[in-house]
Protein backbone atom coordinates (compact mmCIF):
# COMPACT_ATOMS: atom_id res chain seq x y z
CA UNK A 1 0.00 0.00 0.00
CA UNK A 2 1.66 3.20 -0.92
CA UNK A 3 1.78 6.49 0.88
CA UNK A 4 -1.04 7.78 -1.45
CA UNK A 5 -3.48 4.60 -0.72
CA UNK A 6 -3.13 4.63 3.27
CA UNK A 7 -4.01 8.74 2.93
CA UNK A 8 -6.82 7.68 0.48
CA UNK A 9 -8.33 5.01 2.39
CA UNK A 10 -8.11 6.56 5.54
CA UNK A 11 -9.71 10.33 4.25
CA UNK A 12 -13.42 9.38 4.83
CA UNK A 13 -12.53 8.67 8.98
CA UNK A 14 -10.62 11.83 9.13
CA UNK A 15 -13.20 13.92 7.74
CA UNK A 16 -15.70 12.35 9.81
CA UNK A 17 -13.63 13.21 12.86
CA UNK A 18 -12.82 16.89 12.01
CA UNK A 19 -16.45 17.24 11.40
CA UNK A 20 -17.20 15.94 14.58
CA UNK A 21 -14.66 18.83 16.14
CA UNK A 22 -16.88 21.27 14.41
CA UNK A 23 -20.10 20.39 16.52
CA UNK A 24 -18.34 20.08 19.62
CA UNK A 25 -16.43 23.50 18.98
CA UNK A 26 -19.65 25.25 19.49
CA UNK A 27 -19.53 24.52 23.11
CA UNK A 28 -16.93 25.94 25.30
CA UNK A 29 -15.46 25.74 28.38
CA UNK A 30 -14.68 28.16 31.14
CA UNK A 31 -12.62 31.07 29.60
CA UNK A 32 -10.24 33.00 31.83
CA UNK A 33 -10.48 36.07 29.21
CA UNK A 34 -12.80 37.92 31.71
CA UNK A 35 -10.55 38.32 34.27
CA UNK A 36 -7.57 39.59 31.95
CA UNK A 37 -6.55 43.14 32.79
CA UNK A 38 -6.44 45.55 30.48
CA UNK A 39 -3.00 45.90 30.45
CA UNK A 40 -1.85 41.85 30.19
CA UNK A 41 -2.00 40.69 34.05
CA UNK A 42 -4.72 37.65 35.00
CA UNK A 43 -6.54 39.54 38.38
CA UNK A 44 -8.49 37.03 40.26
CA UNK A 45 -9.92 36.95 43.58
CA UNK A 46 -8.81 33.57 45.69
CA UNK A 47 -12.62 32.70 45.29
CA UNK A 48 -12.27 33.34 41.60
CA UNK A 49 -9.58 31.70 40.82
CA UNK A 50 -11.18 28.50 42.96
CA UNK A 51 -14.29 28.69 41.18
CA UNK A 52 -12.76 29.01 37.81
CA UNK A 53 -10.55 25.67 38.51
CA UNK A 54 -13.53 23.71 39.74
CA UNK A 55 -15.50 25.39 36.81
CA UNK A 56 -12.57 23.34 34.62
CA UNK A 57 -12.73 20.15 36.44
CA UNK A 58 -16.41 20.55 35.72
CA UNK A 59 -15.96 20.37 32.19
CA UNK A 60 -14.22 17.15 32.43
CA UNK A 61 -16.93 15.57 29.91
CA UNK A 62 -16.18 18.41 26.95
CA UNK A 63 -12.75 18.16 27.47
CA UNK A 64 -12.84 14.29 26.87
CA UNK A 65 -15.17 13.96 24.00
CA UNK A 66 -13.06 16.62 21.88
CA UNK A 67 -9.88 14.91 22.88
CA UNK A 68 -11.20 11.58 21.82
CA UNK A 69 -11.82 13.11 18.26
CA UNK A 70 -8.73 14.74 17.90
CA UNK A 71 -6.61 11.67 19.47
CA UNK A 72 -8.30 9.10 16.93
CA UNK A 73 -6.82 11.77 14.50
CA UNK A 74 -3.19 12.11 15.46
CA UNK A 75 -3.80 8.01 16.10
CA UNK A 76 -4.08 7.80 12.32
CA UNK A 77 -1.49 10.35 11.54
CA UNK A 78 0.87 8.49 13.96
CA UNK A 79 0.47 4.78 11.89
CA UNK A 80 1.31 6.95 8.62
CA UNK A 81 4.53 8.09 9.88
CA UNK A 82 5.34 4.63 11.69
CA UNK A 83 4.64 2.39 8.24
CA UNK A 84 6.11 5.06 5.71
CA UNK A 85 8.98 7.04 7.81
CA UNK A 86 12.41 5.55 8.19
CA UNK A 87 14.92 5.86 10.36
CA UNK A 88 17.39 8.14 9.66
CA UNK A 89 20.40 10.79 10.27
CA UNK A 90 18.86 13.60 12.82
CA UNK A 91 19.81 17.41 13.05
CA UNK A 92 22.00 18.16 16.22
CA UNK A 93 19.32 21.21 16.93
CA UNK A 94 16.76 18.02 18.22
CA UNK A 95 19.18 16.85 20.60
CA UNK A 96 17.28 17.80 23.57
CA UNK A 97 14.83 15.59 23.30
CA UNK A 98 16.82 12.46 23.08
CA UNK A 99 17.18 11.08 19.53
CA UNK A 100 17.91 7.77 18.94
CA UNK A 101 18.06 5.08 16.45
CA UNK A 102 14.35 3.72 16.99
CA UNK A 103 13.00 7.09 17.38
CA UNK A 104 15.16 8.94 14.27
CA UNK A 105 12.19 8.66 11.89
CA UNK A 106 9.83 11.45 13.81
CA UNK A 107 11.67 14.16 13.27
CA UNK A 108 9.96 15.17 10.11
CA UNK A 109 7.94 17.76 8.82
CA UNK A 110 7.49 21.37 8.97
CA UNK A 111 8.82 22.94 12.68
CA UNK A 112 6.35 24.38 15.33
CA UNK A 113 8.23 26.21 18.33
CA UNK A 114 11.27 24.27 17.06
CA UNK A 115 9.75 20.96 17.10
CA UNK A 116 9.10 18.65 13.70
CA UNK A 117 5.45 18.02 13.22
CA UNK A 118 5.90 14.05 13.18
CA UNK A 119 7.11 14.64 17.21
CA UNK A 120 4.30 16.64 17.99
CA UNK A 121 1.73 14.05 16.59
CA UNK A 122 4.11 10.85 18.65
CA UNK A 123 3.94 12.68 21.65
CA UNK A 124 0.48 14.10 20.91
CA UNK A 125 -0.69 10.64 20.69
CA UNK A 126 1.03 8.70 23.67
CA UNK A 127 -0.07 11.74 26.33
CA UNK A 128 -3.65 10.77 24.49
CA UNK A 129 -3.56 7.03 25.31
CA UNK A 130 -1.76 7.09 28.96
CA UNK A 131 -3.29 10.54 30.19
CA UNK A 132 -5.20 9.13 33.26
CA UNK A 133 -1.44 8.20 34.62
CA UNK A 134 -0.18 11.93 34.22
CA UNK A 135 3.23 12.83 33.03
CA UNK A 136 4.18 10.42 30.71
CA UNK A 137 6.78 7.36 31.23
CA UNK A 138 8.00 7.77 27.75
CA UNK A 139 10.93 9.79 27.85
CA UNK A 140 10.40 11.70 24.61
CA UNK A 141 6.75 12.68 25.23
CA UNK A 142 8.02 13.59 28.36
CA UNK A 143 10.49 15.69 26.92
CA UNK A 144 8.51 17.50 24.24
CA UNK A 145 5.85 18.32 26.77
CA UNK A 146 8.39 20.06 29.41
CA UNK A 147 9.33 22.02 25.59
CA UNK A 148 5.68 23.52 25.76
CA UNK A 149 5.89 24.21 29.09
CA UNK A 150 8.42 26.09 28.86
CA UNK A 151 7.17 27.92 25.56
CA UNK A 152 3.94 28.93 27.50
CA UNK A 153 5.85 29.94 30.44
CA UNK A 154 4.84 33.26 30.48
CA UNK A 155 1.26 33.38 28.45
CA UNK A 156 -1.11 33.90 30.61
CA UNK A 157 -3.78 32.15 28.35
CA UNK A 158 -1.53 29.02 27.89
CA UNK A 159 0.67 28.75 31.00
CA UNK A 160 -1.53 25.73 32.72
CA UNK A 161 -2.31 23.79 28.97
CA UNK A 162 0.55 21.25 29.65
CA UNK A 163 0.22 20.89 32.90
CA UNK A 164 -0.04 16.99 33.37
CA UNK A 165 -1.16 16.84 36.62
CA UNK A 166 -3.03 20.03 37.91
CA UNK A 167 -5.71 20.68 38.48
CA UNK A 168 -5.83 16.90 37.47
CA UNK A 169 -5.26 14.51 34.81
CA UNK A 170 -6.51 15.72 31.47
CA UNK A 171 -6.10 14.66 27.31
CA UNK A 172 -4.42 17.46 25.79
CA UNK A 173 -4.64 15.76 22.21
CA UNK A 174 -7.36 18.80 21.45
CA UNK A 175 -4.05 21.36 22.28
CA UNK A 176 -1.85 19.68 19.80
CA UNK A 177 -4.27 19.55 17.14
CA UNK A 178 -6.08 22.85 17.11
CA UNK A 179 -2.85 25.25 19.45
CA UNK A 180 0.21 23.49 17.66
CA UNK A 181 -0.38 21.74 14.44
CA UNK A 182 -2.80 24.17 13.53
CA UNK A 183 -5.40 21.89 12.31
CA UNK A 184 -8.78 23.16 11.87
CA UNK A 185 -10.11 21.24 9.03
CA UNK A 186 -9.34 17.99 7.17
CA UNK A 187 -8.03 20.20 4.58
CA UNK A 188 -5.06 21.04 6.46
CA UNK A 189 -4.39 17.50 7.75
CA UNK A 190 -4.23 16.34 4.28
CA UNK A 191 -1.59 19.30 3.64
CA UNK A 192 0.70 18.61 6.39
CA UNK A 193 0.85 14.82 5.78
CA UNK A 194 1.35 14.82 2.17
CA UNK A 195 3.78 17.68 2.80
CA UNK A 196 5.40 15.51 5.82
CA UNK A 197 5.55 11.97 3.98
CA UNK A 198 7.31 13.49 0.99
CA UNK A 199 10.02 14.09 2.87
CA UNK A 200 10.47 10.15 3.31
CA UNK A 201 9.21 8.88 0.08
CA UNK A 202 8.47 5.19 0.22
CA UNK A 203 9.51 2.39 2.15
């Protein structure tokens, strides 16, 4: 099956998914935009900044259905890249996160905060699979997601998204999709991979 085929055969699922992530975008959950001041700081009373956590743990339920849509995606995008990418020579720049020989062939694709788009989808999709156990044992996942911490550091509408563990477990495969990879439609899915598995060619 060639590169073309899997992308083919698997289209119908992915736009079934995205369209899914179109209903379920017109909910939303708590938004800490009201309590922005004017000039940048978040200004919270103890009580409001209580109320908006619980108001988060609330959500629990919209939180999982959307990151159930949009891990089944970067599930499919994952296979692509493990039955057409090969291992290969790695740029020193990538270093940080630990490259070796069995993990060589993610690092492709275009870069987002100085990280190849076939890592984000890897460690997109373990933190999706083992999120009830928090930080993740896998040491590149791990890795990547201290990266985005460290990114967000000081945004204070993105600070807390990678945070594992507090206020409590949570998928964050929405995050990558929609914040990182940038996909909004099946449109630009399609883009990224064809873009992404050219790189590689065929196995």
């Amino acid at each position: 099956m060639s590169i073309e085929d899997y992308l083919q055969n698997t289209e119908p699922t992915i736009r079934h998914l995205f369209d899914g992530l179109s209903v379920n975008n017109a909910m939303r959950p708590p938004s800490i935009l009201p309590f922005i001041d004017e000039t940048g700081p978040v200004k919270m009373s103890k009580q409001e900044a209580d109320d908006f956590v619980q108001a988060h743990l609330d959500s629990f339920a919209f939180d999982t259905s959307r990151a159930i849509l949009a891990g089944s995606i970067l599930q499919i995008a994952y296979m692509a890249i493990r039955l057409y990418s090969t291992k290969g020579e790695v740029h020193t720049k990538y270093q940080e996160f630990g490259i070796t020989e069995k993990n060589s062939s993610l690092f492709i694709g275009r870069e987002v905060h100085g990280i190849p788009l076939g890592l984000l989808i890897y460690a997109g999709r373990i933190q999706y699979s083992h999120w009830d156990e928090g930080e993740p044992d896998n040491k590149l996942a791990s890795r990547l997601f201290d990266h985005l911490r460290t990114i967000y550091y000081n945004d204070p509408l993105a600070d807390m998204v990678y945070e594992l563990d507090y206020p409590g477990h949570s998928p964050k495969s929405y995050y990558i999709l929609r914040g990182e990879l940038r996909w909004k439609t099946s449109a630009d899915y399609f883009r990224d991979m064809r873009e992404m598995l050219a790189e590689v060619g065929e196995k």
